[in-house]
C-alpha atoms as a PDB file:
ATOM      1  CA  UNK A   1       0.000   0.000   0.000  1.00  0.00           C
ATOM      2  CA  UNK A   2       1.025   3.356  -1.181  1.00  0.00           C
ATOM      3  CA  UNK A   3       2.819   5.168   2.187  1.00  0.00           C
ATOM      4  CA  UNK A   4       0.775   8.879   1.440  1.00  0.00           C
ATOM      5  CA  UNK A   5       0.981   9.772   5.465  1.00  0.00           C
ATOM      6  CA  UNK A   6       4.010  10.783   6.008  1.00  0.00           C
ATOM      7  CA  UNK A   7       3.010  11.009  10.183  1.00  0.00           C
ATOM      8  CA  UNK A   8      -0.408   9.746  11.537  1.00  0.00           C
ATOM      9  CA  UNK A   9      -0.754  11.677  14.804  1.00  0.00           C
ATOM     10  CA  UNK A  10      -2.760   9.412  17.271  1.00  0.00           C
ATOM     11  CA  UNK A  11      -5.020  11.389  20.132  1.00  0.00           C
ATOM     12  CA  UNK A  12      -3.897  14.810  22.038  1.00  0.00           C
ATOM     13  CA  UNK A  13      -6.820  16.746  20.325  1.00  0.00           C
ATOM     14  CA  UNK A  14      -8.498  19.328  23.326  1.00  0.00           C
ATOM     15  CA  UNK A  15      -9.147  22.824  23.911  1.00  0.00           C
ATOM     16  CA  UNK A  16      -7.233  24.776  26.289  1.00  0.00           C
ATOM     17  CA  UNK A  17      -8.108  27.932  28.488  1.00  0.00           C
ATOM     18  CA  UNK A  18      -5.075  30.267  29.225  1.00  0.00           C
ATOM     19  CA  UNK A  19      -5.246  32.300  32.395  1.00  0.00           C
ATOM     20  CA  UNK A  20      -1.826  34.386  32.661  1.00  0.00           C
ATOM     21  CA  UNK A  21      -1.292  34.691  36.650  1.00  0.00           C
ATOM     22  CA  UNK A  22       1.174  36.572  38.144  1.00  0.00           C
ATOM     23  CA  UNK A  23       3.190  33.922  39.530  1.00  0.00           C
ATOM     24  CA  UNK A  24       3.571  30.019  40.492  1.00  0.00           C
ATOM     25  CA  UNK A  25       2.609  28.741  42.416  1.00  0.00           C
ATOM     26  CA  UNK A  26      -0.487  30.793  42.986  1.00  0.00           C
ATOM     27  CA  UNK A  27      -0.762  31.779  46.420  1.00  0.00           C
ATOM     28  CA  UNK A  28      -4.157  31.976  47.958  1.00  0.00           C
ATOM     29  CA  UNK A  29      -6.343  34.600  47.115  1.00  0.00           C
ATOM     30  CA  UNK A  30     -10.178  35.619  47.203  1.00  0.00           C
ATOM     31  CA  UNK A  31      -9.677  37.173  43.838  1.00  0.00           C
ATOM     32  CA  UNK A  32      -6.935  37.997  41.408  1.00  0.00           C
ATOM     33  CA  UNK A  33      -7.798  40.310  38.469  1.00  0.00           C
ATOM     34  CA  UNK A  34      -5.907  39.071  35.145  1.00  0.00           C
ATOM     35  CA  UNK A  35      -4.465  40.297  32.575  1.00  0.00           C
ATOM     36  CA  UNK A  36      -3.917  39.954  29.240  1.00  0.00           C
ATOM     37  CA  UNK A  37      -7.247  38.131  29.466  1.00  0.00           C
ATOM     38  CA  UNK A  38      -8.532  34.457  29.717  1.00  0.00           C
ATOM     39  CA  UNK A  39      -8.800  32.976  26.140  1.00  0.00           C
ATOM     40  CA  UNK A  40      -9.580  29.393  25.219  1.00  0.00           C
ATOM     41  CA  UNK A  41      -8.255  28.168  21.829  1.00  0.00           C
ATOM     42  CA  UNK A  42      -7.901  25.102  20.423  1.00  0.00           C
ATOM     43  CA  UNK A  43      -4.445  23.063  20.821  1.00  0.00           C
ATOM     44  CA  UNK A  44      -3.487  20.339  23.302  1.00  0.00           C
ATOM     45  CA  UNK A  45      -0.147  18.184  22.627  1.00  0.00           C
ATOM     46  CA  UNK A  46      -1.795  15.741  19.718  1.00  0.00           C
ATOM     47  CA  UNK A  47      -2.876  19.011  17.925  1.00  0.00           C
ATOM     48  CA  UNK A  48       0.739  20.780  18.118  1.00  0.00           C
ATOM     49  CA  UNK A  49       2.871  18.261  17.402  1.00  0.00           C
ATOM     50  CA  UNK A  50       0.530  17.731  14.379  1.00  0.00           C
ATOM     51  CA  UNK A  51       0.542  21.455  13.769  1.00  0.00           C
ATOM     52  CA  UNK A  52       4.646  21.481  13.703  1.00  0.00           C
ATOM     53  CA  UNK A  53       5.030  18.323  11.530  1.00  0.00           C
ATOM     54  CA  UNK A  54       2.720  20.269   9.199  1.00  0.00           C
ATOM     55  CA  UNK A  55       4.356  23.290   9.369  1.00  0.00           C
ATOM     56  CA  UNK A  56       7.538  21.779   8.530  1.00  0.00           C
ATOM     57  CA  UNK A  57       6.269  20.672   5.104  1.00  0.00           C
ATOM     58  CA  UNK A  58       5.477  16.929   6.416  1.00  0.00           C
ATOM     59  CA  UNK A  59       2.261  14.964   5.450  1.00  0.00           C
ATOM     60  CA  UNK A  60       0.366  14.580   8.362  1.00  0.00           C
ATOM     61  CA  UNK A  61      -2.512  13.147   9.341  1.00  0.00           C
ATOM     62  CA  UNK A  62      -4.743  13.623  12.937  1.00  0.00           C
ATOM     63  CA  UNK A  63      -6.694  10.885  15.025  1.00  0.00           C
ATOM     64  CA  UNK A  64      -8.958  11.294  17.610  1.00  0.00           C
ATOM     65  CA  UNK A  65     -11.939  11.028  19.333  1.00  0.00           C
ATOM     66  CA  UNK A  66     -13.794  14.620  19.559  1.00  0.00           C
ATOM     67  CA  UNK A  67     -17.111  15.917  20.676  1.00  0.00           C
ATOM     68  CA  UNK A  68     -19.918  17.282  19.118  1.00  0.00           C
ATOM     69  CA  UNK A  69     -19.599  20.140  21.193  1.00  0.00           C
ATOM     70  CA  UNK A  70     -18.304  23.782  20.828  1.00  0.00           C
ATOM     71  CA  UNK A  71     -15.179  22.715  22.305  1.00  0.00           C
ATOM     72  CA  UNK A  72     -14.854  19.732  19.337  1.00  0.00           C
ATOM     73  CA  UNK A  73     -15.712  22.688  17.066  1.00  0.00           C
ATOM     74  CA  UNK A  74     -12.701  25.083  17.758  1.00  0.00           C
ATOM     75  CA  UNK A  75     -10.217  21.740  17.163  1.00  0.00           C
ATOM     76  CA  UNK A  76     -12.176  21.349  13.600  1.00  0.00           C
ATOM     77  CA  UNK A  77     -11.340  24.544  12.427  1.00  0.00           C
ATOM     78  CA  UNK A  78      -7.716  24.348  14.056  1.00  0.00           C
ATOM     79  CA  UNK A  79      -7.205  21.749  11.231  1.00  0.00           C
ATOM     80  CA  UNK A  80      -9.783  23.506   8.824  1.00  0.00           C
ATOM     81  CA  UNK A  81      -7.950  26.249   8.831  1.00  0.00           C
ATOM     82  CA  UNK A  82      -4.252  24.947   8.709  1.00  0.00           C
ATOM     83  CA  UNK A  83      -5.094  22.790   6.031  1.00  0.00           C
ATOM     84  CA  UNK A  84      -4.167  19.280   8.480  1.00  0.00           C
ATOM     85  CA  UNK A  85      -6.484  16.286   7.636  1.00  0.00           C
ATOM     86  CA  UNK A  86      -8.114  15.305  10.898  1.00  0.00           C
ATOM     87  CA  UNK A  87     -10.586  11.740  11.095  1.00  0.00           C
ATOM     88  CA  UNK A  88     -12.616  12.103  14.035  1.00  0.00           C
ATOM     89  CA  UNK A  89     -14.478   9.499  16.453  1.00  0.00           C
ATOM     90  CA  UNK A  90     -17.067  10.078  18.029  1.00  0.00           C
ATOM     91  CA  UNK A  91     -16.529  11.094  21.741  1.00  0.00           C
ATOM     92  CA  UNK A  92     -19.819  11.216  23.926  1.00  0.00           C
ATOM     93  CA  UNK A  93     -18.241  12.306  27.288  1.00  0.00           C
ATOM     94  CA  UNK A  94     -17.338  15.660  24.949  1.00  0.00           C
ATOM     95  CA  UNK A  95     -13.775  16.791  23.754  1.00  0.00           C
ATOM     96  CA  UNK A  96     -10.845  16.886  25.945  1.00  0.00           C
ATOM     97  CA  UNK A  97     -10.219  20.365  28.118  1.00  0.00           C
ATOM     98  CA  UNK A  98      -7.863  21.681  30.225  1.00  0.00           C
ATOM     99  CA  UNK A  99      -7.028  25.138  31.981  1.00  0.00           C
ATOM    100  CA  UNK A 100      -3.228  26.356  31.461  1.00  0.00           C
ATOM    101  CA  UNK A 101      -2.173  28.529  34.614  1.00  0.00           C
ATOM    102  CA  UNK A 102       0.519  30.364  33.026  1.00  0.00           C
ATOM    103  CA  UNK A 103       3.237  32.815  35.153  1.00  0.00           C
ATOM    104  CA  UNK A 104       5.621  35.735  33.666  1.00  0.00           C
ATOM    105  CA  UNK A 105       8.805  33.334  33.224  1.00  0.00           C
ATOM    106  CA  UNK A 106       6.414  30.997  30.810  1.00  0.00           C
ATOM    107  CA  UNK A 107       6.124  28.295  33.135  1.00  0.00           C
ATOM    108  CA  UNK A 108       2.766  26.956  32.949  1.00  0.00           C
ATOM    109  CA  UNK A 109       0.653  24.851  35.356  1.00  0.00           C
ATOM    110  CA  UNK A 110      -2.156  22.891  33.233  1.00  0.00           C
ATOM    111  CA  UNK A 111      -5.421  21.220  34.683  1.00  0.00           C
ATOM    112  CA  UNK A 112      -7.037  18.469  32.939  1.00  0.00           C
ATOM    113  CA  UNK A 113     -10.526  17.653  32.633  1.00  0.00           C
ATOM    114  CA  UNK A 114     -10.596  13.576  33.580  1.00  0.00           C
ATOM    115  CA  UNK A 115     -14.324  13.450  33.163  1.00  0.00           C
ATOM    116  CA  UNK A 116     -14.086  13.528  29.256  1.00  0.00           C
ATOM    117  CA  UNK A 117     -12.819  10.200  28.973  1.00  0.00           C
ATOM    118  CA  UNK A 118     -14.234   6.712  29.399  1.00  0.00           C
ATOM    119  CA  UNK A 119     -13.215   3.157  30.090  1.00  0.00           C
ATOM    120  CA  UNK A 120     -14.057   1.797  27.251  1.00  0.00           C
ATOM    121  CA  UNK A 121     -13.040   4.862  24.534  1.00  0.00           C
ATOM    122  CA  UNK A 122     -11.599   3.126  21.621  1.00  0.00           C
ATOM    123  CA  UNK A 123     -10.260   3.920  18.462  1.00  0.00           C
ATOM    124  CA  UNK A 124     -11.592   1.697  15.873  1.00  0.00           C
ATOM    125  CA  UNK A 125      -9.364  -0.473  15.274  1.00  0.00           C
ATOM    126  CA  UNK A 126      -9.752  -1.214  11.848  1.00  0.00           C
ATOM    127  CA  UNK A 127      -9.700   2.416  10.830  1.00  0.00           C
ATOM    128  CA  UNK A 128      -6.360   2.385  12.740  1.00  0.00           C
ATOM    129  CA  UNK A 129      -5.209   0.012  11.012  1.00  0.00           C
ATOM    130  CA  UNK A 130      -5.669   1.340   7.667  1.00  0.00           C
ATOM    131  CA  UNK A 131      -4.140   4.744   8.308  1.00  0.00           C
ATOM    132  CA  UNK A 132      -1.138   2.764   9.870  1.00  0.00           C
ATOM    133  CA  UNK A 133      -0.569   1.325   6.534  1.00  0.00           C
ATOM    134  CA  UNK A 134      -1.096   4.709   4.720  1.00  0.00           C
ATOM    135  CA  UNK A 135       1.863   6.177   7.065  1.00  0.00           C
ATOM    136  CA  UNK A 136       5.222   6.174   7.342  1.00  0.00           C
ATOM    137  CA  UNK A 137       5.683   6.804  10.807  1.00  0.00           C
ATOM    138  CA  UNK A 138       3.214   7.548  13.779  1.00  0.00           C
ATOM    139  CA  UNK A 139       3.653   9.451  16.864  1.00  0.00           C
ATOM    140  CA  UNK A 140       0.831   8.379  19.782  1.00  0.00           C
ATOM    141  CA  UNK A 141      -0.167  10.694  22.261  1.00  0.00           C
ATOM    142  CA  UNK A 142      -0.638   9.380  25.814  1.00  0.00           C
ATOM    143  CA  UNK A 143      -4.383   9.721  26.295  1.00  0.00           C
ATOM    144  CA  UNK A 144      -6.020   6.320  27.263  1.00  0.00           C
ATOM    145  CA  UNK A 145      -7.592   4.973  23.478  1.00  0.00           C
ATOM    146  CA  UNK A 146      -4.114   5.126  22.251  1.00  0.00           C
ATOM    147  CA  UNK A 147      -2.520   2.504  24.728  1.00  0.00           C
ATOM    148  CA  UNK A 148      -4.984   0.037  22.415  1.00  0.00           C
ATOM    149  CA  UNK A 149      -4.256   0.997  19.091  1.00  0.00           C
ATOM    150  CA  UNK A 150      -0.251   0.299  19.772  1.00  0.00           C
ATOM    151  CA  UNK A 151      -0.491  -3.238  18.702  1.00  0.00           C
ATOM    152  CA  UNK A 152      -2.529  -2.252  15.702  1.00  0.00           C
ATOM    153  CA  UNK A 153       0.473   0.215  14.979  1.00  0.00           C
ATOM    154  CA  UNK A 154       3.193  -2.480  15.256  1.00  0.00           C
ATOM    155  CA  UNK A 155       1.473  -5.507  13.378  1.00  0.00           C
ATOM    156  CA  UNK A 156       1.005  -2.493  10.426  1.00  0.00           C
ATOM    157  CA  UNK A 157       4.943  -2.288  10.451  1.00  0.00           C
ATOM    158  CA  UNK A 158       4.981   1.699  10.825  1.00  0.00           C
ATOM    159  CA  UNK A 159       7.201   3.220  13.377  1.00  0.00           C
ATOM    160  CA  UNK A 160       6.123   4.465  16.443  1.00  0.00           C
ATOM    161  CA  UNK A 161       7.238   8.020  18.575  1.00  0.00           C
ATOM    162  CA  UNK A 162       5.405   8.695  21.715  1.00  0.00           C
ATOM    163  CA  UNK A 163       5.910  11.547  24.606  1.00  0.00           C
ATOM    164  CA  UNK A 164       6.009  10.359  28.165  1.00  0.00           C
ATOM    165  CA  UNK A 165       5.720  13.881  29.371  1.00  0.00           C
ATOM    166  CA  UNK A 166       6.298  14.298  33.056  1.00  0.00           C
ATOM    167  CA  UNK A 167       6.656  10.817  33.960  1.00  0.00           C
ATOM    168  CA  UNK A 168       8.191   9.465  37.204  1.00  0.00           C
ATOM    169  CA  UNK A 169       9.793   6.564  35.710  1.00  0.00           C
ATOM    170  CA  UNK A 170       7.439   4.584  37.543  1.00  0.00           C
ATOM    171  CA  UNK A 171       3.703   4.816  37.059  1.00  0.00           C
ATOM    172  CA  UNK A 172       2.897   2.004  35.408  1.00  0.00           C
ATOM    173  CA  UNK A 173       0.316   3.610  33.114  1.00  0.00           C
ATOM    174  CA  UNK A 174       3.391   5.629  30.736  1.00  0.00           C
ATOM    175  CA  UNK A 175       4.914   1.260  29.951  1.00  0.00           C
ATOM    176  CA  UNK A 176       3.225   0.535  27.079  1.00  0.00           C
ATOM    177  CA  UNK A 177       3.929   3.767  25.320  1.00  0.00           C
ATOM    178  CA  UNK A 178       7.662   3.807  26.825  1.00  0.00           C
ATOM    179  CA  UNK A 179       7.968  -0.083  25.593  1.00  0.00           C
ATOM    180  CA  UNK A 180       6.324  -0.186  22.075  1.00  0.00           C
ATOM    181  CA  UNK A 181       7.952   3.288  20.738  1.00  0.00           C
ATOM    182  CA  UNK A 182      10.796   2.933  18.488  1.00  0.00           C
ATOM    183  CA  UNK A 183      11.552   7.337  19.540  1.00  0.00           C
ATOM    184  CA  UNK A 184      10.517   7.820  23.120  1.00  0.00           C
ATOM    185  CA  UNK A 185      10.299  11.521  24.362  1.00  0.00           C
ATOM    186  CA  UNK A 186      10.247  12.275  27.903  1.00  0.00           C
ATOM    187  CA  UNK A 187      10.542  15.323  30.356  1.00  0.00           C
ATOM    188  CA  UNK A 188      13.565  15.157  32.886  1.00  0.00           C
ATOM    189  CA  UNK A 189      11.605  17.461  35.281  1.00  0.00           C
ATOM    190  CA  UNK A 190       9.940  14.222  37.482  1.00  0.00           C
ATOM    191  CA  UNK A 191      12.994  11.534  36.760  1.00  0.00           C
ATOM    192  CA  UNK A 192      15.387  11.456  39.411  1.00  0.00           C
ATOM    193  CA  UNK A 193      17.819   9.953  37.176  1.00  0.00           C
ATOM    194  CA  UNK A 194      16.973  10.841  33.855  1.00  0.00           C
ATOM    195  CA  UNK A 195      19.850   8.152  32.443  1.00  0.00           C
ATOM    196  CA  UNK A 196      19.118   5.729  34.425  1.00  0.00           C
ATOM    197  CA  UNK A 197      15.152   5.864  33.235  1.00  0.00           C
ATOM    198  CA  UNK A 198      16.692   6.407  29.064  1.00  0.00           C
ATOM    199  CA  UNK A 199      18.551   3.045  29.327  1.00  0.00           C
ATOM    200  CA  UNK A 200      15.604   1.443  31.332  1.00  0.00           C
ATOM    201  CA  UNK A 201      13.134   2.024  28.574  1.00  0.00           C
ATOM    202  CA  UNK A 202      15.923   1.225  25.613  1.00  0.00           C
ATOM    203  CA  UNK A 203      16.413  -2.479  27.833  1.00  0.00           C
ATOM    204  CA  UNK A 204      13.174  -3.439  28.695  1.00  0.00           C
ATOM    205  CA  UNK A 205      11.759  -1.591  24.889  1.00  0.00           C
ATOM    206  CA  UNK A 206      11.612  -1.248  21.293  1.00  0.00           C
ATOM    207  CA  UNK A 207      13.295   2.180  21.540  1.00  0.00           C
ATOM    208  CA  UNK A 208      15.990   2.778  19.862  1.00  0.00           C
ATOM    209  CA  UNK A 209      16.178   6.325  20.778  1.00  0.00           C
ATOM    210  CA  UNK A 210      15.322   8.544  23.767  1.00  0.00           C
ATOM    211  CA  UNK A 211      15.099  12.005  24.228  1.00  0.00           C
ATOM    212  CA  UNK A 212      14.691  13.435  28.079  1.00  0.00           C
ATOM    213  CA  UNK A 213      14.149  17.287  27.132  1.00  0.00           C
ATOM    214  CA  UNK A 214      15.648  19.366  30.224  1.00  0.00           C
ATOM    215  CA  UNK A 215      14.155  22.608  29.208  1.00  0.00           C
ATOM    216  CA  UNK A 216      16.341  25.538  29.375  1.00  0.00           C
ATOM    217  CA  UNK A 217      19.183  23.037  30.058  1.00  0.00           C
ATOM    218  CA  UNK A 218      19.006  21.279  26.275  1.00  0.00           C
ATOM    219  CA  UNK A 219      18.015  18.120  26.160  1.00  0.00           C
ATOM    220  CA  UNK A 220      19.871  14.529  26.578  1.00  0.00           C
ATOM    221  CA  UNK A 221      20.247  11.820  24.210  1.00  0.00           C
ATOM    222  CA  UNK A 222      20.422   7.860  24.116  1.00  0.00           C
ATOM    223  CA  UNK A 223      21.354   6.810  21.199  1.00  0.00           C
ATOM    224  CA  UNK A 224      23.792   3.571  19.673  1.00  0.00           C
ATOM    225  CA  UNK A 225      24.371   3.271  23.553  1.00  0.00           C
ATOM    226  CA  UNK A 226      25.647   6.771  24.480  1.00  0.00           C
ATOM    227  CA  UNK A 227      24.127   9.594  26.366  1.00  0.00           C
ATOM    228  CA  UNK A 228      25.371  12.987  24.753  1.00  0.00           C
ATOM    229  CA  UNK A 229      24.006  16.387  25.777  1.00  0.00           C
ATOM    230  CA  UNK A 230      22.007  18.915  23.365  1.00  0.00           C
ATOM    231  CA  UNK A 231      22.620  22.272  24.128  1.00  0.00           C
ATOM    232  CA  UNK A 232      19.714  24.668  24.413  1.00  0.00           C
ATOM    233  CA  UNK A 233      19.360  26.862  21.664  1.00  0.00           C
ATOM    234  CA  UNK A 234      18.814  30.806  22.411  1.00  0.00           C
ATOM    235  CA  UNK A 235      14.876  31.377  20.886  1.00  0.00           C
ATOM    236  CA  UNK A 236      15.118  34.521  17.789  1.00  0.00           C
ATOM    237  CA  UNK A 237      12.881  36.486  20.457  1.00  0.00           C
ATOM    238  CA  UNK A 238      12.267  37.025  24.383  1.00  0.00           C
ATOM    239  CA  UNK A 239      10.604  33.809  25.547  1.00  0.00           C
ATOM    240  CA  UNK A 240       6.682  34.365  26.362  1.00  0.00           C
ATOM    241  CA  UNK A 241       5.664  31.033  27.050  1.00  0.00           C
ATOM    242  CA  UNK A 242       6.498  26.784  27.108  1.00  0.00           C
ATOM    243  CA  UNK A 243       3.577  25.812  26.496  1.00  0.00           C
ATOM    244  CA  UNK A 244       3.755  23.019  23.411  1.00  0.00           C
ATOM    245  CA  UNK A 245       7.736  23.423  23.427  1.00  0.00           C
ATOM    246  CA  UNK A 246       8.057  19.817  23.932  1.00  0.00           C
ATOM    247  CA  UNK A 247       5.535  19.448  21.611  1.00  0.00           C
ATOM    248  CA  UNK A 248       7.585  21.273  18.934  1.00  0.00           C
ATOM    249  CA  UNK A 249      10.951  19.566  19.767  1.00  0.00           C
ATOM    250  CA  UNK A 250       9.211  16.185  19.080  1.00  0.00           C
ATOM    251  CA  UNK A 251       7.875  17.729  15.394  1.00  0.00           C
ATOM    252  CA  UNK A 252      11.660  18.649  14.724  1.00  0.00           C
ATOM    253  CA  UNK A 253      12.800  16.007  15.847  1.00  0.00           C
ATOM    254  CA  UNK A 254      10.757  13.940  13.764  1.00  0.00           C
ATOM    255  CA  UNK A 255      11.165  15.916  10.844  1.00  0.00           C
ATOM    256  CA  UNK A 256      14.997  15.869  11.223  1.00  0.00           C
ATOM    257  CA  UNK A 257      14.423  11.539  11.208  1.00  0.00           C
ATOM    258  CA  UNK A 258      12.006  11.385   8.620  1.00  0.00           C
ATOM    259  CA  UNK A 259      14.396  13.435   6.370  1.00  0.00           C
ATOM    260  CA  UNK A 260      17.454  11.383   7.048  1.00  0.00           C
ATOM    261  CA  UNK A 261      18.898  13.411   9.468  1.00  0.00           C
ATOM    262  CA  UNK A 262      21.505  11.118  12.062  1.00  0.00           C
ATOM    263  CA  UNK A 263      19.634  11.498  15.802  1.00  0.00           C
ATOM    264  CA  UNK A 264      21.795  14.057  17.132  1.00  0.00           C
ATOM    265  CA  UNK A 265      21.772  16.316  13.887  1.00  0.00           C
ATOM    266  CA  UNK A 266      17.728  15.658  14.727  1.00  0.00           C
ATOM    267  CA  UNK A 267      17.822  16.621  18.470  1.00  0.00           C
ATOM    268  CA  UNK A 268      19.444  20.064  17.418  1.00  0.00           C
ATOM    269  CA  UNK A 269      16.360  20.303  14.954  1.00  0.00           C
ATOM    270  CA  UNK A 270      14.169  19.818  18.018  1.00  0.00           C
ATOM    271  CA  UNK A 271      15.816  22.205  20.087  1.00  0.00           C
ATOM    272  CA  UNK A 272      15.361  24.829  17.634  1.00  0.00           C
ATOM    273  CA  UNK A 273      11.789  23.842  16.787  1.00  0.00           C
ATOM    274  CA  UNK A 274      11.221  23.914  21.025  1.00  0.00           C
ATOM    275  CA  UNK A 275      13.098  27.172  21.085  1.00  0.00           C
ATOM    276  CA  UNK A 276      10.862  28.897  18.550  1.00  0.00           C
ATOM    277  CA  UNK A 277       7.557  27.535  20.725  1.00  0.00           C
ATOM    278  CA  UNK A 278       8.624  29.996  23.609  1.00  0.00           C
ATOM    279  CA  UNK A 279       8.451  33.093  21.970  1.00  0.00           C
ATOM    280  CA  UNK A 280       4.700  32.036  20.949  1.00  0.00           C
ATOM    281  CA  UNK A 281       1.605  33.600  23.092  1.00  0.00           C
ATOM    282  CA  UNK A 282      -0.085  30.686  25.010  1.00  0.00           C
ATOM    283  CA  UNK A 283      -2.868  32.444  23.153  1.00  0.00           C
ATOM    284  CA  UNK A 284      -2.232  31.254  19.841  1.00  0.00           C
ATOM    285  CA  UNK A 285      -0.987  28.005  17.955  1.00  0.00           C
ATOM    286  CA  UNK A 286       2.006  28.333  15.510  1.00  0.00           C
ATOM    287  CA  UNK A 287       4.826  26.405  14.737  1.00  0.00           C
ATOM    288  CA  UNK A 288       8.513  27.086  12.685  1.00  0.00           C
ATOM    289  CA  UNK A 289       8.139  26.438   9.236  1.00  0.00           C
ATOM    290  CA  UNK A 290      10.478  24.347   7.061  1.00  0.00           C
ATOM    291  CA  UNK A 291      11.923  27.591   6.087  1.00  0.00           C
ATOM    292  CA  UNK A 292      13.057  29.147   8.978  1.00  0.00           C
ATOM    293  CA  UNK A 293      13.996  25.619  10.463  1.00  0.00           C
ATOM    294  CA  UNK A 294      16.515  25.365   7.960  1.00  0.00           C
ATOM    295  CA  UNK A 295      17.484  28.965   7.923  1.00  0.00           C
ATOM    296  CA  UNK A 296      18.193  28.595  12.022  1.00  0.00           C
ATOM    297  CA  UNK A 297      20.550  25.791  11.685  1.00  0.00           C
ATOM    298  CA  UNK A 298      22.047  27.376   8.433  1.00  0.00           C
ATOM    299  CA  UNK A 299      23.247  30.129  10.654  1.00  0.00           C
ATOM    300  CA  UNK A 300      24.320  27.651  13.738  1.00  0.00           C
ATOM    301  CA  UNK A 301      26.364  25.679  10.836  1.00  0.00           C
ATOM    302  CA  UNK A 302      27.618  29.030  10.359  1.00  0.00           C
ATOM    303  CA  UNK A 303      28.661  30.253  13.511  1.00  0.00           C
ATOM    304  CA  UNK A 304      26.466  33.331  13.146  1.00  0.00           C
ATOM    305  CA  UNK A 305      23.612  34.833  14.742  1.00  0.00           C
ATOM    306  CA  UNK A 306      19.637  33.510  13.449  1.00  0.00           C
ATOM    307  CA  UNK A 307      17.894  36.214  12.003  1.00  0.00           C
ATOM    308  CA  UNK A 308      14.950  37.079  14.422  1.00  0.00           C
END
């Protein structure tokens, strides 16, 4: 079967509200008054990372269960709008939601709605199975359906990327996404020794890479059997926000391995994909373009400043 997907993006489709407070952790008050505003847009990690593969010129491809709410709405016209071919299941319980406390330095703080999910939310599996075997590669969000439609994935012989997030290293519930992904992603902020949790998942795993992102301290890599360290990269403007940074890094990433690129030449891609992510408004969803991408490690190849 002809490969026309170049990445099938499985789950991570929500809304999110953005309340800018004035620091975090929020101490206790009876009020705060806020400012620039609350805004809800669409944009949770399944819609970003599909956003940045698309923005970097990659054929991509989104699956997920949605409402038929107004919520479910704003993530249609995400992909409407930014031209990203999205197959939706039904979702009953409503589309996924979450609240993003965000503070001055761009940390953010993000609050999930667990009451739009069931027990037994599925993705079909045959339709699963026969976007697997449209796609080159596919990159699974963490949201419960998706732990089911990872053997579908594997028997369909595409490879597999997933993002542990904030995982401890030990909840049980992040092992069949660490175990079955051939690229694992993972934030170092909860491991107590990221290393020790890379060669874990690469010994008791598929993986043949892993990427702990350390925010502004680069990222780490574990690849052919050795840990090497990827700088951070300084974003072309003042960082605003980290909100879908590690959802960015994974897109470069990605695009840096689906182009050829050796894993470390890929991290750097990541890091200046993540980079860009910061200087975006939690307000808004954009993503680097191929263009600039290649224009930002032109000029690190160089030596020389990235335009802005």
């Amino acid at each position: 079967m002809s490969r026309d997907i170049d990445v099938l993006v499985l789950g991570g489709a929500g809304v999110d509200t953005i309340v800018h407070v004035p620091e975090l952790p929020l101490p206790y008050a009876d009020s705060y008054m806020i400012r620039p505003g609350i805004e809800t847009r669409a944009g949770q990690t399944g819609d970003f990372v599909a956003l940045g593969l698309h923005a970097l010129g990659l054929r991509t491809h989104h699956l997920d269960l949605l409402g038929d709410d107004p919520e479910g709405d704003l993530v249609r016209a995400l992909h409407r709008d930014r031209g990203i071919p999205l197959t939706e299941v039904p979702q009953p319980a409503g589309t996924k939601r979450a609240v993003n406390l965000v503070g001055p330095d761009g940390r953010r703080l993000s609050l999930y709605d667990d009451t739009r999910a069931r027990e037994t939310d599925r993705l079909p599996e045959q339709l699963v199975r026969e976007l697997a075997l449209a796609s080159r590669h596919a990159h699974v969000s963490i949201t419960y359906p998706c732990a089911f439609a990872l053997p579908v994935l594997w028997e369909a012989g595409v490879t597999i990327s997933t993002d542990l997030h904030d995982w401890d290293g030990e909840n049980p519930y992040h092992e069949p996404f660490a175990y079955t992904a051939d690229i694992v992603f993972v934030s170092a902020t909860a491991l107590a020794d990221p290393e020790r949790t890379m060669r874990r998942i690469v010994e008791r795993g598929r993986a043949e890479v892993v990427v702990a992102t350390a925010g502004a301290e680069g990222a780490y890599l574990l690849s052919d059997g050795e840990v090497t360290h990827v700088p951070a990269v300084d974003p072309p403007t003042p960082v605003v926000d980290s909100n879908g940074a590690g959802d960015s890094f994974a897109a470069g990433f990605l695009y840096g391995r689906l182009t050829g690129e050796t894993p470390g030449r890929s991290a750097l891609y990541g890091a200046v994909a993540g980079a860009y992510a910061c200087t975006v408004p939690a307000t808004r969803a954009d993503a680097i373009t191929r263009t600039e991408l290649l224009d930002q490690m032109a000029h690190r190849d160089l030596g020389v400043p990235a335009r802005p």
